[in-house]
C-alpha atoms as a PDB file:
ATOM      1  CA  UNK A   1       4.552  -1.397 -25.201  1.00  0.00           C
ATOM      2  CA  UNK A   2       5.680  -4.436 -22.917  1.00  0.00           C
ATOM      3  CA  UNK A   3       9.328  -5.531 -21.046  1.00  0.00           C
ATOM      4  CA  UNK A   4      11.861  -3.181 -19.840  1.00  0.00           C
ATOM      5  CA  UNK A   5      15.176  -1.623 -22.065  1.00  0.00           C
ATOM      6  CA  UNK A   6      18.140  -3.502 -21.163  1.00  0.00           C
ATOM      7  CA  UNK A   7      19.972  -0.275 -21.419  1.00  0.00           C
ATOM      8  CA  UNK A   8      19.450   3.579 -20.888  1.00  0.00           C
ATOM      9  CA  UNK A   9      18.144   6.190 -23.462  1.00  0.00           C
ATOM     10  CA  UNK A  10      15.682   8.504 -25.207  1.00  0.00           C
ATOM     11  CA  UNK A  11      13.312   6.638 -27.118  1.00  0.00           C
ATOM     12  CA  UNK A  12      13.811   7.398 -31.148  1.00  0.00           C
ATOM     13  CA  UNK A  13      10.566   8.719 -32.852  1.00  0.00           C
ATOM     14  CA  UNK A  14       9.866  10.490 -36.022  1.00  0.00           C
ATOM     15  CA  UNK A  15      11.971  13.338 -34.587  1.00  0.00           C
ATOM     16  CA  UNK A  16      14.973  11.748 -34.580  1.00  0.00           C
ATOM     17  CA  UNK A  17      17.484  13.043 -36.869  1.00  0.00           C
ATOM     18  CA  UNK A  18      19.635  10.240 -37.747  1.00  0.00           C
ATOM     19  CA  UNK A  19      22.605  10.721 -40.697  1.00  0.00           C
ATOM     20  CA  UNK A  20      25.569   8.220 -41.320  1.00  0.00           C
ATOM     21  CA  UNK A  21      29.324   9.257 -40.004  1.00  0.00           C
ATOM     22  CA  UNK A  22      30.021  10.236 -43.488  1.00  0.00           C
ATOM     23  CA  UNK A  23      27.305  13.150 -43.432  1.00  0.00           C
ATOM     24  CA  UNK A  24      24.345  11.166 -45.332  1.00  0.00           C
ATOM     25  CA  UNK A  25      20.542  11.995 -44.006  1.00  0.00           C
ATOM     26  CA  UNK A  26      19.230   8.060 -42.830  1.00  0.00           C
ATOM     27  CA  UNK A  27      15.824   8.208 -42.613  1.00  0.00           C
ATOM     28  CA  UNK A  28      12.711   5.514 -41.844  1.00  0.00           C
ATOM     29  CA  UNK A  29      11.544   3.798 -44.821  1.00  0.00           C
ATOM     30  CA  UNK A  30       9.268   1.370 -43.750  1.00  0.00           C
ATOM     31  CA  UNK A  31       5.066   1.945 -42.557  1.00  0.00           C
ATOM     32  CA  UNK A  32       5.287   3.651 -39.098  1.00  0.00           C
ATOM     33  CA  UNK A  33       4.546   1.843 -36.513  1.00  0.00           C
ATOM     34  CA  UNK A  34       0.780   2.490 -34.203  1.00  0.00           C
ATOM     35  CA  UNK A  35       2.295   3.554 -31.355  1.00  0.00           C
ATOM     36  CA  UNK A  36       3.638   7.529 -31.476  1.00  0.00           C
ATOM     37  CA  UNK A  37       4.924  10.323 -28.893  1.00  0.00           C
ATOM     38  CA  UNK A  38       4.352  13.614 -29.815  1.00  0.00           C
ATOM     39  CA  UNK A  39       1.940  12.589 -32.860  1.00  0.00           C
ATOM     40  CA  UNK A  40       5.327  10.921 -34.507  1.00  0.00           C
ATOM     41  CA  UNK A  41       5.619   7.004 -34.996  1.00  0.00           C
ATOM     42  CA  UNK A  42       8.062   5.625 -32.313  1.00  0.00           C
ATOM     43  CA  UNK A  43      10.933   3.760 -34.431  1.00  0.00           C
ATOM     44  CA  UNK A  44      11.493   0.169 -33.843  1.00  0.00           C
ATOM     45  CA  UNK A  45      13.817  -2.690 -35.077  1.00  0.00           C
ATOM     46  CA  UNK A  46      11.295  -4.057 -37.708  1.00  0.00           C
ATOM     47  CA  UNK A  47      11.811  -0.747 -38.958  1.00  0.00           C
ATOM     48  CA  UNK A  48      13.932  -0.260 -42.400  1.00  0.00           C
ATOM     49  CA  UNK A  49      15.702   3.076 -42.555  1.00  0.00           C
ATOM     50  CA  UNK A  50      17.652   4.441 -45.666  1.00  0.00           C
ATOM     51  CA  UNK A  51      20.390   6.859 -46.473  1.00  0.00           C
ATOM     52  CA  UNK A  52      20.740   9.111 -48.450  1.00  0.00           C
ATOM     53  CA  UNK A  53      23.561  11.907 -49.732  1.00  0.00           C
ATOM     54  CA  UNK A  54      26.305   9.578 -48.286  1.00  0.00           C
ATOM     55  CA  UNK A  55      29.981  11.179 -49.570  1.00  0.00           C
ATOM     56  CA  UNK A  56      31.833   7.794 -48.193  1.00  0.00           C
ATOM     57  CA  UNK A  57      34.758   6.762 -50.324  1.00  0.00           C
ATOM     58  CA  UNK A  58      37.377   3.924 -50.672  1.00  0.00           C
ATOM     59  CA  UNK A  59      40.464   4.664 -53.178  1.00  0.00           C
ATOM     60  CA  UNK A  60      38.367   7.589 -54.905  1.00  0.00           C
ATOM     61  CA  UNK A  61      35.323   5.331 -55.643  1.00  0.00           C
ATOM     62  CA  UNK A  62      32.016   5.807 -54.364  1.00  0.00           C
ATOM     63  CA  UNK A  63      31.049   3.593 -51.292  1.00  0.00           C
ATOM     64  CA  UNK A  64      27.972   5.123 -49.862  1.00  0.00           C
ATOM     65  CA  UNK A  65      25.845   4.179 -46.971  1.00  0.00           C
ATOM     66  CA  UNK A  66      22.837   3.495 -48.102  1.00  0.00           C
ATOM     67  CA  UNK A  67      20.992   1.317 -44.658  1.00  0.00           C
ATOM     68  CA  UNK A  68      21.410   1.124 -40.997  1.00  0.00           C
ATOM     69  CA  UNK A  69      20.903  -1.869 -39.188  1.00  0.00           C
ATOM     70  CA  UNK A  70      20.031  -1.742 -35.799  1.00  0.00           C
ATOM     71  CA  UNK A  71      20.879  -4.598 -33.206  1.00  0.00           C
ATOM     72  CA  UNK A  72      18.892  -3.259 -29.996  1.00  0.00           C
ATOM     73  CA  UNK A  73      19.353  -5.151 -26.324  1.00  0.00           C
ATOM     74  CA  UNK A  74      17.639  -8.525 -26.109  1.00  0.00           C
ATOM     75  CA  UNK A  75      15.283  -7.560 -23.574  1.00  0.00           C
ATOM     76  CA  UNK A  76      14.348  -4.534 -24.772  1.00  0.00           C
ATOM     77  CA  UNK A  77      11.041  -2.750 -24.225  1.00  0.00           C
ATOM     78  CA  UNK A  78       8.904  -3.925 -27.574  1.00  0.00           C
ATOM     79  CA  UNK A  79       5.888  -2.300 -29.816  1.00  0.00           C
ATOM     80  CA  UNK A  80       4.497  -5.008 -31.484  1.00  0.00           C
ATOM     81  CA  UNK A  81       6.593  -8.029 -30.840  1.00  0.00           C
ATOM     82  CA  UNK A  82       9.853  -5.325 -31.625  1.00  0.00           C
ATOM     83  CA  UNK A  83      12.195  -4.251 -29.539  1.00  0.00           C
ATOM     84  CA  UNK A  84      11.995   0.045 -29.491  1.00  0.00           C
ATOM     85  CA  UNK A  85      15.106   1.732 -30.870  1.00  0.00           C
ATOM     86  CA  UNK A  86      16.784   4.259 -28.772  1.00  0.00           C
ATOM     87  CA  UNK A  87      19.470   6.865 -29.346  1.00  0.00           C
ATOM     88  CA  UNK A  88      22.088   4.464 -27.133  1.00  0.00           C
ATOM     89  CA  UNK A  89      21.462   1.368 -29.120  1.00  0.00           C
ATOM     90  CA  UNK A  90      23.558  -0.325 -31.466  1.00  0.00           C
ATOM     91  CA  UNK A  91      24.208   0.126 -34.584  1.00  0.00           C
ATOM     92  CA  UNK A  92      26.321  -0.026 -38.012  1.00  0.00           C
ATOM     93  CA  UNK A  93      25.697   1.441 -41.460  1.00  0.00           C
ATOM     94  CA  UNK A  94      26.147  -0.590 -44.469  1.00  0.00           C
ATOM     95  CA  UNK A  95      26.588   0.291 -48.275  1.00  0.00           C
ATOM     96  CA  UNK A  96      24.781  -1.661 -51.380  1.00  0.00           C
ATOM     97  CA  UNK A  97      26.784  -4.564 -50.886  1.00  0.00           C
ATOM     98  CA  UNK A  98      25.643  -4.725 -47.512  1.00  0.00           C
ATOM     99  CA  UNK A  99      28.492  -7.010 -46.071  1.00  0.00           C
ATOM    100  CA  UNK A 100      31.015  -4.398 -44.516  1.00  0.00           C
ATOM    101  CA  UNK A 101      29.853  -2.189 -41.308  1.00  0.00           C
ATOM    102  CA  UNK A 102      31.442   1.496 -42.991  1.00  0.00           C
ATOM    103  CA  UNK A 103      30.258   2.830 -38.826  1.00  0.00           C
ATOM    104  CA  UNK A 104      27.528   3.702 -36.770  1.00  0.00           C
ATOM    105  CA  UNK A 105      25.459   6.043 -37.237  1.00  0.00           C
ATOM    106  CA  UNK A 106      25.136   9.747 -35.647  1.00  0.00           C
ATOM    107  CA  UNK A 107      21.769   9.881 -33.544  1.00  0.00           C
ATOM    108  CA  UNK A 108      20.048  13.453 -32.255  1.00  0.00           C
ATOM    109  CA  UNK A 109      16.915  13.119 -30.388  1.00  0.00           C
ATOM    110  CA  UNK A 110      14.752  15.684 -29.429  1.00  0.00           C
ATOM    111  CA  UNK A 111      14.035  15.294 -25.969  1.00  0.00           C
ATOM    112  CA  UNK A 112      10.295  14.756 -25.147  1.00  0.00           C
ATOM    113  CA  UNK A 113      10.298  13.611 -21.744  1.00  0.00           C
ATOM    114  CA  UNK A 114      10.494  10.130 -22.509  1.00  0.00           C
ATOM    115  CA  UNK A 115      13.455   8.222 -21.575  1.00  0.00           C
ATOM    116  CA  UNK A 116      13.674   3.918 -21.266  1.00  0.00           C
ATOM    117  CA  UNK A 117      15.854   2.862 -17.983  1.00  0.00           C
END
């Protein structure tokens, strides 16, 4: 890891329980990266994370979530050349269409002692 988080928070790992604001489970998709705490991959930007079970609707028709997309501080501690996600950094969830932010999503991490200042 290398650089310094431009803002304060937990760093996300494979403990994180992520879901979007509509109640769908989000969840990495992507190969983990080679860094872990706890024997869990720490999550970074490069990483692509799903959703699933999303109820979100506009005018009675389905409009799930079905990615996040993460836009982490530009000087952000990195793994690999990526900046580390957090539970404080930014973030929208998008449907299929992918052009409309439907919110951000709902982040719980498990604390494990490390936190990025």
């Amino acid at each position: 890891m290398s650089g310094h988080s431009g803002n304060s928070g937990n760093l996300m790992s494979g403990s994180a329980t992520l879901h979007c604001p509509h109640g769908g489970r989000a969840f990495a998709a992507s190969a983990p990266t080679a860094v872990s705490l706890d024997g869990l991959p720490v999550h970074t930007a490069s990483d692509v994370f799903a959703v699933t079970g999303c109820t979100h609707t506009v005018d009675g028709v389905p409009r799930p979530c079905t990615t996040i997309r993460w836009s982490p501080h530009s000087d952000s501690m990195t793994v690999d050349g990526a900046p580390v996600l957090l539970d404080t950094t930014h973030a929208q969830c998008f449907g299929a269409g992918g052009l409309v932010p439907q919110g951000p999503p709902v982040v719980s991490v498990t604390q494990q002692g490390v936190v990025c200042r």
